[in-house]
C-alpha atoms as a PDB file:
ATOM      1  CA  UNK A   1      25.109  14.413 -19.986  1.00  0.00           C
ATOM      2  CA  UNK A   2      25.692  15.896 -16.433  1.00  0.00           C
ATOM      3  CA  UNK A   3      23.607  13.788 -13.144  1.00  0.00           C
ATOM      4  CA  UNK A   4      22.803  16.174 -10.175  1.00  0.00           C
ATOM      5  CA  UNK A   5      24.076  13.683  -8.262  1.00  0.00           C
ATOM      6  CA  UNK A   6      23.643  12.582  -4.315  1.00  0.00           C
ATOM      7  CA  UNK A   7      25.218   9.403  -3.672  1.00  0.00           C
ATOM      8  CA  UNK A   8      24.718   5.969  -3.769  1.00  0.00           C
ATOM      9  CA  UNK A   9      24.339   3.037  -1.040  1.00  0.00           C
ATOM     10  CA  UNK A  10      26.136   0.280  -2.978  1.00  0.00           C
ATOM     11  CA  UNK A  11      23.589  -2.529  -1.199  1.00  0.00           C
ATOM     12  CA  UNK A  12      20.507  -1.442   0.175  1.00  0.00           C
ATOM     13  CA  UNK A  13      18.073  -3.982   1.321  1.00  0.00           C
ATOM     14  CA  UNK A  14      15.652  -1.061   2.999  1.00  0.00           C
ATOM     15  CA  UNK A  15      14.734   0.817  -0.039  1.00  0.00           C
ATOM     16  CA  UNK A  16      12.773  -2.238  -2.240  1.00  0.00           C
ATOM     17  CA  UNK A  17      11.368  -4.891  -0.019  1.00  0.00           C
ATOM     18  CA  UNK A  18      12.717  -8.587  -0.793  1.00  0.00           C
ATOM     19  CA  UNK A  19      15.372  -7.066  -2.920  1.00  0.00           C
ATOM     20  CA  UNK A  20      19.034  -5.970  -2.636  1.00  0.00           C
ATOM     21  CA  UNK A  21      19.434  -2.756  -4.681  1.00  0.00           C
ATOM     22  CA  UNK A  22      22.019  -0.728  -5.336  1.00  0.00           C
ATOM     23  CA  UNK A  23      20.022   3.165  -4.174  1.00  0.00           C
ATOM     24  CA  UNK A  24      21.397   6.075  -6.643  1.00  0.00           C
ATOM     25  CA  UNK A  25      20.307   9.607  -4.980  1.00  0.00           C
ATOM     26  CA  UNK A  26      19.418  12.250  -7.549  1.00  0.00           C
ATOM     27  CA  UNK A  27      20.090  16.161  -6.116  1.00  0.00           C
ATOM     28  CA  UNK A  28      17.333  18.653  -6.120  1.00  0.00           C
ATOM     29  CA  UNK A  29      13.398  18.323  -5.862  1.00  0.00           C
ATOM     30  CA  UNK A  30      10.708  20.927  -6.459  1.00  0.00           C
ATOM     31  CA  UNK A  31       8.982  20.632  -2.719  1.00  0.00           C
ATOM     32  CA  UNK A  32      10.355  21.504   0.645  1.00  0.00           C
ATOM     33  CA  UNK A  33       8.302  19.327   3.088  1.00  0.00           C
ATOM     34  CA  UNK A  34       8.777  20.024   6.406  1.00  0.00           C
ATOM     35  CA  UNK A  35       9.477  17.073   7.690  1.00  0.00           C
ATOM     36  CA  UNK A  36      12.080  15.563   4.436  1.00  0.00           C
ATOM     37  CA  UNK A  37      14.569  13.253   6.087  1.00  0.00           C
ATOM     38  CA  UNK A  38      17.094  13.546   3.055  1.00  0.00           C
ATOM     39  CA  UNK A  39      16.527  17.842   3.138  1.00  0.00           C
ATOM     40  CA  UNK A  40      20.986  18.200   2.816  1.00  0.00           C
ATOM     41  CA  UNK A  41      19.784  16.790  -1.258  1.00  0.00           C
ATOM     42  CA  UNK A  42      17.326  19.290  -1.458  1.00  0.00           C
ATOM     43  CA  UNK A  43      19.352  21.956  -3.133  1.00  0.00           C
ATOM     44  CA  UNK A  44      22.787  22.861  -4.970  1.00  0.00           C
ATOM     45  CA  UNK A  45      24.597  21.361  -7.759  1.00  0.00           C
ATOM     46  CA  UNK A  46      27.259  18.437  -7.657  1.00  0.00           C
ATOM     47  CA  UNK A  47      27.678  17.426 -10.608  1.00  0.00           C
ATOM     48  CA  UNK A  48      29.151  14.171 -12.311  1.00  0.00           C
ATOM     49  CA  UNK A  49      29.515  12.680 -15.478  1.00  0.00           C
ATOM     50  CA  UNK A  50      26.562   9.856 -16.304  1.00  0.00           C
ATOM     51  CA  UNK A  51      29.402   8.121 -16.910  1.00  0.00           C
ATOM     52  CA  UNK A  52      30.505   7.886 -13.462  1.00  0.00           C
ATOM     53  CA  UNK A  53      26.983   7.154 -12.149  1.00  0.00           C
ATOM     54  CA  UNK A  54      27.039   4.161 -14.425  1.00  0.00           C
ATOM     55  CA  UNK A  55      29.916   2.655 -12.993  1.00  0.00           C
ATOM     56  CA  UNK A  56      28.025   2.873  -9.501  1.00  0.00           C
ATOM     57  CA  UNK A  57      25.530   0.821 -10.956  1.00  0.00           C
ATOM     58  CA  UNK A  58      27.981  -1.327 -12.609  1.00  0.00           C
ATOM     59  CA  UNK A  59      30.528  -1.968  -9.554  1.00  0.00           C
ATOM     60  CA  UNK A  60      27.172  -3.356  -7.282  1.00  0.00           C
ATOM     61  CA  UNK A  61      25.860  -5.577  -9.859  1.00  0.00           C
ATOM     62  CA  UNK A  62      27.556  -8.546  -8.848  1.00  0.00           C
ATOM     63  CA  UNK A  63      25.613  -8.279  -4.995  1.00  0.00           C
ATOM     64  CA  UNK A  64      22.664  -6.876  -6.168  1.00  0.00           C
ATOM     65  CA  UNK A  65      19.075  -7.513  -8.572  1.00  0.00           C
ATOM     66  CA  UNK A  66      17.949  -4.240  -8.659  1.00  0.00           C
ATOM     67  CA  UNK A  67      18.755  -0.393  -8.910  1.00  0.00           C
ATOM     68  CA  UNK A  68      16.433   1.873  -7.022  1.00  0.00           C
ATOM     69  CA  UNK A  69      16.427   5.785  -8.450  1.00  0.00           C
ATOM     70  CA  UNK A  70      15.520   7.896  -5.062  1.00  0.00           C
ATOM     71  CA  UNK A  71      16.488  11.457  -4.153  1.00  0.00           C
ATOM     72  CA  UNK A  72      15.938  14.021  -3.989  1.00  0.00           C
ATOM     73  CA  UNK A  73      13.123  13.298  -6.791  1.00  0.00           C
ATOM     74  CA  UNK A  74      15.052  11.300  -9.920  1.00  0.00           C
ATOM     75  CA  UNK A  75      12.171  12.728 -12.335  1.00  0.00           C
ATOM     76  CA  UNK A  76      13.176  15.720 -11.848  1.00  0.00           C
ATOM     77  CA  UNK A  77      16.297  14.989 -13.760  1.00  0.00           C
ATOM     78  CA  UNK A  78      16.702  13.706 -18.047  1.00  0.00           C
ATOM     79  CA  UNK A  79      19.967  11.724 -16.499  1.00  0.00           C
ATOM     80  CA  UNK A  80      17.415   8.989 -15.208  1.00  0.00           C
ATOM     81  CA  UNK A  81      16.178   7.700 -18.770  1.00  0.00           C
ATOM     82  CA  UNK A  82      19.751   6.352 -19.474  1.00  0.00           C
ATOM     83  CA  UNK A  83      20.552   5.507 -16.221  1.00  0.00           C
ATOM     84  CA  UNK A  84      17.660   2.979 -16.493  1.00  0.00           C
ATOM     85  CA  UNK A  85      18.086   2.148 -19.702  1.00  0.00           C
ATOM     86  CA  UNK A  86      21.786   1.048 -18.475  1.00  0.00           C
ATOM     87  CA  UNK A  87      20.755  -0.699 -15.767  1.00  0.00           C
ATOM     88  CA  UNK A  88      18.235  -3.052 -17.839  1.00  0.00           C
ATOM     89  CA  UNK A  89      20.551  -3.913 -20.195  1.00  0.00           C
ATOM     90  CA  UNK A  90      23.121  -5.246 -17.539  1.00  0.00           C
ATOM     91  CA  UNK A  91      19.872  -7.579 -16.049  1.00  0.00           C
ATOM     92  CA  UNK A  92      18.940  -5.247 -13.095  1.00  0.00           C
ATOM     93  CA  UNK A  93      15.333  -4.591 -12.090  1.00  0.00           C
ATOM     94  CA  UNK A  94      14.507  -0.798 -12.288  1.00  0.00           C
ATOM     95  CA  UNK A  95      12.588   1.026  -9.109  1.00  0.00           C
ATOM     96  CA  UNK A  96      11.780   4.570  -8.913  1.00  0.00           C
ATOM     97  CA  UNK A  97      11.030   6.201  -5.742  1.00  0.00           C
ATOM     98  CA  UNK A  98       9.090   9.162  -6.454  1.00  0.00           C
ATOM     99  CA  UNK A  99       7.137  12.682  -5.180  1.00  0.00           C
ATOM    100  CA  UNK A 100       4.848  12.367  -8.245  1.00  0.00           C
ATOM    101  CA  UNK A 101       5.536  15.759  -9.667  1.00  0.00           C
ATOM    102  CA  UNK A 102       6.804  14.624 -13.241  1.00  0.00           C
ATOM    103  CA  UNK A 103       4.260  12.272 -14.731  1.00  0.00           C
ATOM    104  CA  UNK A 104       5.463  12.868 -18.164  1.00  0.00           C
ATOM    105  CA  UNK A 105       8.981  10.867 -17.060  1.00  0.00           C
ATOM    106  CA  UNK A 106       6.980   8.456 -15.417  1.00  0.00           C
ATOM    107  CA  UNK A 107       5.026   7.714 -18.518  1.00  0.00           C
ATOM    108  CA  UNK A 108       8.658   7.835 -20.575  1.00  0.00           C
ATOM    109  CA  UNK A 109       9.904   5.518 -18.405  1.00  0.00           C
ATOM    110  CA  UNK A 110       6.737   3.156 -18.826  1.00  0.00           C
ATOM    111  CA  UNK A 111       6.253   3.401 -22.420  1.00  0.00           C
ATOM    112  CA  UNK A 112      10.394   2.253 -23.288  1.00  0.00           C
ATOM    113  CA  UNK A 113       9.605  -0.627 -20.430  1.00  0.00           C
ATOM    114  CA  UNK A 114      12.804   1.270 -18.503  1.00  0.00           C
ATOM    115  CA  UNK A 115      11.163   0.691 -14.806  1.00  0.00           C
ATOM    116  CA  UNK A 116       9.565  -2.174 -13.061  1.00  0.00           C
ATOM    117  CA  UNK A 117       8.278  -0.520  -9.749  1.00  0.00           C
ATOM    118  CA  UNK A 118       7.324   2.622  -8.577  1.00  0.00           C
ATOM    119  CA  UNK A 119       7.205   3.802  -5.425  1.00  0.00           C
ATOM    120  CA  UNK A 120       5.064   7.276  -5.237  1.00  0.00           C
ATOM    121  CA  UNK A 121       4.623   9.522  -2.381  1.00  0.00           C
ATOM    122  CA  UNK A 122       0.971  10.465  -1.348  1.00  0.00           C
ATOM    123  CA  UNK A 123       1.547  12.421   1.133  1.00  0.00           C
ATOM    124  CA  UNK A 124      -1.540  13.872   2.225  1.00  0.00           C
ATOM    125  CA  UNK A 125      -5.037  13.603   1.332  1.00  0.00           C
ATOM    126  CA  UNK A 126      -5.200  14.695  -2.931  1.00  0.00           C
ATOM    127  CA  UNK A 127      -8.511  16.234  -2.960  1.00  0.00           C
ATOM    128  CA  UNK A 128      -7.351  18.545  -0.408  1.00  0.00           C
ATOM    129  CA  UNK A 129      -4.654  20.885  -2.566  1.00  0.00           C
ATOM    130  CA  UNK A 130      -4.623  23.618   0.759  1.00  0.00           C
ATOM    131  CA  UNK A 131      -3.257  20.601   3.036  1.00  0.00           C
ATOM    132  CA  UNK A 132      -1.225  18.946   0.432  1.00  0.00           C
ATOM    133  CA  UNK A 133       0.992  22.335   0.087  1.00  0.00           C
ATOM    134  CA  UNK A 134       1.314  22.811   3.387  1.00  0.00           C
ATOM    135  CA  UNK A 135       2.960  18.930   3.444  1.00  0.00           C
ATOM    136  CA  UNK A 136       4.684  19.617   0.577  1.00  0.00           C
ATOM    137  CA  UNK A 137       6.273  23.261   1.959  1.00  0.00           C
ATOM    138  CA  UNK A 138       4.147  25.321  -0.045  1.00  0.00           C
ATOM    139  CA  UNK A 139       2.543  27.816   2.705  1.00  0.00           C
ATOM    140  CA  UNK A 140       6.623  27.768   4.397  1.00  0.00           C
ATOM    141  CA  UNK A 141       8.774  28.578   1.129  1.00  0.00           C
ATOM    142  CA  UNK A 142       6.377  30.481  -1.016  1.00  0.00           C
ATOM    143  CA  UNK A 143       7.539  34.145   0.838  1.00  0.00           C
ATOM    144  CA  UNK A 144      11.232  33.698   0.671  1.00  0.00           C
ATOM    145  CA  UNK A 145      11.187  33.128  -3.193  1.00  0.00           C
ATOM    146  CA  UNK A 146      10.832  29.511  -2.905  1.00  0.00           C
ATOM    147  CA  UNK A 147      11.709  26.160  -4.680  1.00  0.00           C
ATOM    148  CA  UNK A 148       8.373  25.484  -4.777  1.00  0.00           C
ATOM    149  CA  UNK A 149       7.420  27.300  -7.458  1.00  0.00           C
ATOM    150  CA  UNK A 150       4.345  24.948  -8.368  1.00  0.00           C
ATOM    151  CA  UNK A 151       1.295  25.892  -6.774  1.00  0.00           C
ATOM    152  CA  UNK A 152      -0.963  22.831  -4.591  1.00  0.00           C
ATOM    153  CA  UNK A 153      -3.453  22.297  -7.310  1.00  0.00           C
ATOM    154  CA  UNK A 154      -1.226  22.033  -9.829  1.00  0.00           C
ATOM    155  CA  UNK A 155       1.327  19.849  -7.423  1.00  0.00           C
ATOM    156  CA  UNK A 156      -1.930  17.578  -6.758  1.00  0.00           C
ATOM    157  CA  UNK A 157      -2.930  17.175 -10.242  1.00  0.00           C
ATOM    158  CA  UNK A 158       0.749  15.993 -11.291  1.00  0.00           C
ATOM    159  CA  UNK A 159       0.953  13.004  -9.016  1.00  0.00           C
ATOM    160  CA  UNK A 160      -2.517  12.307  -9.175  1.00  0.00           C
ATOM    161  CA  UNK A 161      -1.662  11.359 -12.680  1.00  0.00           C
ATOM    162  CA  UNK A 162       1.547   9.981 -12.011  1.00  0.00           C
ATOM    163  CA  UNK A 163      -0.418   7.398 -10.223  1.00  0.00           C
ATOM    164  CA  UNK A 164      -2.628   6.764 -13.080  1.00  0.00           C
ATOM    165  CA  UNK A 165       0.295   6.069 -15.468  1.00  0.00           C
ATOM    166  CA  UNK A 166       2.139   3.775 -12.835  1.00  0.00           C
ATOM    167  CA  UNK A 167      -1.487   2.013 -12.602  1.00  0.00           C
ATOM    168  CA  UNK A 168      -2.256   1.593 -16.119  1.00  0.00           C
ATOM    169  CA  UNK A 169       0.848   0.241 -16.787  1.00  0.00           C
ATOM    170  CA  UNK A 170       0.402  -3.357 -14.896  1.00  0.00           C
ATOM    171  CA  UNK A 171       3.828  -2.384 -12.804  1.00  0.00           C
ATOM    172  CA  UNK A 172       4.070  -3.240  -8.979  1.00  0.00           C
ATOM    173  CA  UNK A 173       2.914  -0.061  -7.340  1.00  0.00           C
ATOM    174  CA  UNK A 174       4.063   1.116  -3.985  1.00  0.00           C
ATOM    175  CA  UNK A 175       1.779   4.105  -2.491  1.00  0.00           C
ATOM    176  CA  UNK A 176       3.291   5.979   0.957  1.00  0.00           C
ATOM    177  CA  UNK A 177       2.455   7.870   3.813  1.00  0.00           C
ATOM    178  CA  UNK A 178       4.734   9.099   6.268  1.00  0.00           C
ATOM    179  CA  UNK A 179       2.568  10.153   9.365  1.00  0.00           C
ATOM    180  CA  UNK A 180       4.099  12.873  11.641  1.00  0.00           C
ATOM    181  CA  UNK A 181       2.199  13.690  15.401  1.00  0.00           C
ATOM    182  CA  UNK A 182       0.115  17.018  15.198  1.00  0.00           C
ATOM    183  CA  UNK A 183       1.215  17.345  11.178  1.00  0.00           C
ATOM    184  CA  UNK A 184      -0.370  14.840   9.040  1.00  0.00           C
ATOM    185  CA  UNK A 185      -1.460  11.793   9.127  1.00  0.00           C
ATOM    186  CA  UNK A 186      -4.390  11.575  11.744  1.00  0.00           C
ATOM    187  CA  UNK A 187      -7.015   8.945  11.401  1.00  0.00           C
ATOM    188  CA  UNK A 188      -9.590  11.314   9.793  1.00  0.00           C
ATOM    189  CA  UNK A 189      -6.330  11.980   6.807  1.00  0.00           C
ATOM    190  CA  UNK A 190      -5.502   8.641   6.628  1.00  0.00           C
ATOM    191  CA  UNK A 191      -9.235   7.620   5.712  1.00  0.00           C
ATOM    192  CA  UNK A 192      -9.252   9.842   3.704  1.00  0.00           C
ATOM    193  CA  UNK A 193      -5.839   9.060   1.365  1.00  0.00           C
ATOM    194  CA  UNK A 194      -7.021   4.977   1.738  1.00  0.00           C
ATOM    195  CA  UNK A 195     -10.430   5.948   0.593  1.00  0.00           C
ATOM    196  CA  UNK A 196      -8.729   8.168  -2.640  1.00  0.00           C
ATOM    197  CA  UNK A 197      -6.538   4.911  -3.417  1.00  0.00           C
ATOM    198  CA  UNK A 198      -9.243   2.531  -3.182  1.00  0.00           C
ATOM    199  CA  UNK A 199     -11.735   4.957  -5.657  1.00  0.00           C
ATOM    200  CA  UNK A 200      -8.633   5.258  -8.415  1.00  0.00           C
ATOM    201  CA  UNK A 201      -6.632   2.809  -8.240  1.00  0.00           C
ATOM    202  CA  UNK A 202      -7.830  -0.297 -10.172  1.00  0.00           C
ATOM    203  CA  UNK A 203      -4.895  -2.486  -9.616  1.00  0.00           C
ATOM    204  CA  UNK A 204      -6.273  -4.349  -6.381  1.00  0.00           C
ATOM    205  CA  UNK A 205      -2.351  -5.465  -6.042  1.00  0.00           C
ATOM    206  CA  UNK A 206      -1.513  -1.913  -4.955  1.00  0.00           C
ATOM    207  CA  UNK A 207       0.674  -2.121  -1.489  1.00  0.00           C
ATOM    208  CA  UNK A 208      -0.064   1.086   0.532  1.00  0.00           C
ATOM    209  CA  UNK A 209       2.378   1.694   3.232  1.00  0.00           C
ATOM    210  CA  UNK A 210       2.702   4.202   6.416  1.00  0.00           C
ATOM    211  CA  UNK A 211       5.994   5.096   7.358  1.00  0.00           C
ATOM    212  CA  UNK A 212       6.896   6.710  10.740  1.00  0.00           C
ATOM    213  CA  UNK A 213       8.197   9.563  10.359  1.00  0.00           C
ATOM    214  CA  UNK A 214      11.778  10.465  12.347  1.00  0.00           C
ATOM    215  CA  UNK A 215      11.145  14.116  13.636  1.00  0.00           C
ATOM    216  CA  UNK A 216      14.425  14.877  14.930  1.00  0.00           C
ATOM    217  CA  UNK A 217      15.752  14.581  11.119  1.00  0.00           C
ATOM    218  CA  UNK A 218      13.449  16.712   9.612  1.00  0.00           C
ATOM    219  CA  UNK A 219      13.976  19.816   7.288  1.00  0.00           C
ATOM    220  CA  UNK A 220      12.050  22.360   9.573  1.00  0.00           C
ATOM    221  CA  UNK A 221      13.281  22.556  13.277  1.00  0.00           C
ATOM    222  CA  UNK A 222      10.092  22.972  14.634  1.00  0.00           C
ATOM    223  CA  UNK A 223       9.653  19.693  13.883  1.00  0.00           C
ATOM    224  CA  UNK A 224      12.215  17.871  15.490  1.00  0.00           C
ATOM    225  CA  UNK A 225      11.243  18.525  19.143  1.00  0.00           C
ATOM    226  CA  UNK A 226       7.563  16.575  18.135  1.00  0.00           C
ATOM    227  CA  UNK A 227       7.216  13.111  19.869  1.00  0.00           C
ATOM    228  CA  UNK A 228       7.443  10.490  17.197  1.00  0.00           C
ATOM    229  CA  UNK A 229       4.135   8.383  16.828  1.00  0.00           C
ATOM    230  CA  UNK A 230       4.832   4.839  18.516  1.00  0.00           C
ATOM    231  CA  UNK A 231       4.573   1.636  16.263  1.00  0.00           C
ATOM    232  CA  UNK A 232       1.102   1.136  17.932  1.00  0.00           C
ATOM    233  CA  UNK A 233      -0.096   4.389  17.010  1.00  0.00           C
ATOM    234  CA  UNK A 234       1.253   3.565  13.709  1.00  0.00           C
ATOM    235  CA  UNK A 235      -0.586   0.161  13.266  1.00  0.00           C
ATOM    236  CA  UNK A 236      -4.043   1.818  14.621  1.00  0.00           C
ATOM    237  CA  UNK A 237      -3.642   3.819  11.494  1.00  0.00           C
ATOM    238  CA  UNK A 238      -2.726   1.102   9.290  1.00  0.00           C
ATOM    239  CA  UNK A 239      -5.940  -0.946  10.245  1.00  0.00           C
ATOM    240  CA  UNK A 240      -8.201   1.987   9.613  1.00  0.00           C
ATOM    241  CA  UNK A 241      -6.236   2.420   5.849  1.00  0.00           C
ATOM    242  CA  UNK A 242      -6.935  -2.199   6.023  1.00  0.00           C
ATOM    243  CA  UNK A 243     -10.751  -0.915   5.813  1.00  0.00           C
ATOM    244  CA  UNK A 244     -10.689   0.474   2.369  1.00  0.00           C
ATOM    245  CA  UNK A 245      -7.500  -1.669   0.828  1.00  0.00           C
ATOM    246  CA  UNK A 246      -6.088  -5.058   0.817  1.00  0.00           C
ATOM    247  CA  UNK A 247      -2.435  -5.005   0.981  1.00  0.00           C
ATOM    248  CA  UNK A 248      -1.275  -2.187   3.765  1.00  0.00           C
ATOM    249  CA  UNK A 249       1.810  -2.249   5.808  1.00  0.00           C
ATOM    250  CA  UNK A 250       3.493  -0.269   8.232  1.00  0.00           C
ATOM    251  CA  UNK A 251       6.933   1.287   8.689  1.00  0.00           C
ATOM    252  CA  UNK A 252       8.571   1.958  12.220  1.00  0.00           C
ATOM    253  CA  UNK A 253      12.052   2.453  13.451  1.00  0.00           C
ATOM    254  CA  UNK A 254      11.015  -0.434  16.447  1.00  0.00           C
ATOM    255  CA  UNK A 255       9.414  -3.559  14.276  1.00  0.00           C
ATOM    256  CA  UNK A 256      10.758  -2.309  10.545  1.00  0.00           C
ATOM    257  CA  UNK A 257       8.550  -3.439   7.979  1.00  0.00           C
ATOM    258  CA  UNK A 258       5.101  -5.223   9.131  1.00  0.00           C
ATOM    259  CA  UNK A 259       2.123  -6.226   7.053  1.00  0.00           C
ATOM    260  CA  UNK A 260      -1.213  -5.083   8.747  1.00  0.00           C
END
């Protein structure tokens, strides 16, 4: 079996929080947002044996208690099913950061007790399909014969119950946002994704976090000339999500991670 494969960071102590992991990037992923910081994964084939992946895994065990799956979006690929099941047999804790597109490899992954955390992208409000594929670079890509081939109601529904299997399974769940000035994440859309969590999600354990987005690294150029929103901004946000959940933290380049 061939892995669309990235790269790895053979200690990453960014990517699961209290852990060092060993991060395995998976190649390709079926949205384009505008504002992806790892958009050079995005597309094209490099291909390696699952063999060689392995032995990535393998050579960081000694340093590390976890493996984190990232990408790119690791669902989108059959490679990850092994690649978990490898890591769990050599001890190592099993975290999937995901776009919540495949919920059918999430609930794989659940049912053969391969994974121990996700961590699943909610990028925009989900009862709101006409934002959610503009976030997720539906309205952009869907001229030019785009990678996006699914269309927002149909991306919406797909995480929507990717987050029900991660909840009904009893596994530490990690929900994001990552908030971009004049894009998404205003206080009206950030009430609005808090309020959505707190209505479905009945694990009251459930961390949501907001990330900062980095405009200057973002897929669409038009986006890296926006002003980043300040930590401040970013913790005004996080309060208003505090009013609808219990555990919310915040992501910024200045503080790194803070608990609201």
């Amino acid at each position: 079996m061939k892995v669309n494969y990235a790269g790895t960071v053979p200690i990453s102590t960014l990517d699961w929080t209290g852990k060092a992991v060993v991060t395995i990037f998976f190649r390709g992923c079926p949205l384009r947002c505008p504002y992806c910081q790892n958009h050079p994964y995005l597309e094209g084939p490099e291909l390696v044996e699952l063999d060689f992946v392995k032995e990535q895994i393998k050579s960081s065990k000694p340093f590390v208690s976890a493996v984190v799956f990232s990408g790119g979006e690791p669902l989108m690929q059959e490679a990850v099913i092994p690649l978990a099941e490898f890591a769990k047999n050599l001890g190592l804790a099993v975290g999937v950061h995901t776009n919540g597109c495949y919920p059918e490899r999430a609930a794989e992954l659940v049912e053969r007790k391969l994974v121990d955390k996700f961590f699943i992208d909610v990028k925009a409000p989900l009862d709101d399909p006409e934002l959610y594929g503009k976030v997720a670079g539906w309205e952009a890509y869907k001229r030019a014969g785009s990678a996006v081939k699914k269309p927002p109601e149909e991306i919406t529904t797909a995480i929507a119950k990717t987050i029900e299997v991660a909840d009904a399974s009893g596994l530490e769940l990690e929900l994001r946002t990552t908030a971009f000035r004049g894009f998404i994440g205003n206080e009206k859309e950030i009430s609005l994704i808090a309020a959505w969590i707190s209505e479905h999600i009945k694990n009251r354990e459930v961390t949501y976090v907001l990330q900062q987005g980095i405009p200057e690294h973002s897929l669409q150029e038009e986006l890296r000339e926006i002003r980043v929103l300040e930590r401040e901004e970013i913790l005004e946000l996080g309060k208003i999500a505090k009013g609808f959940l219990e555990k919310v933290r915040i992501r910024t380049k200045e503080e790194g991670e803070e608990r609201v």
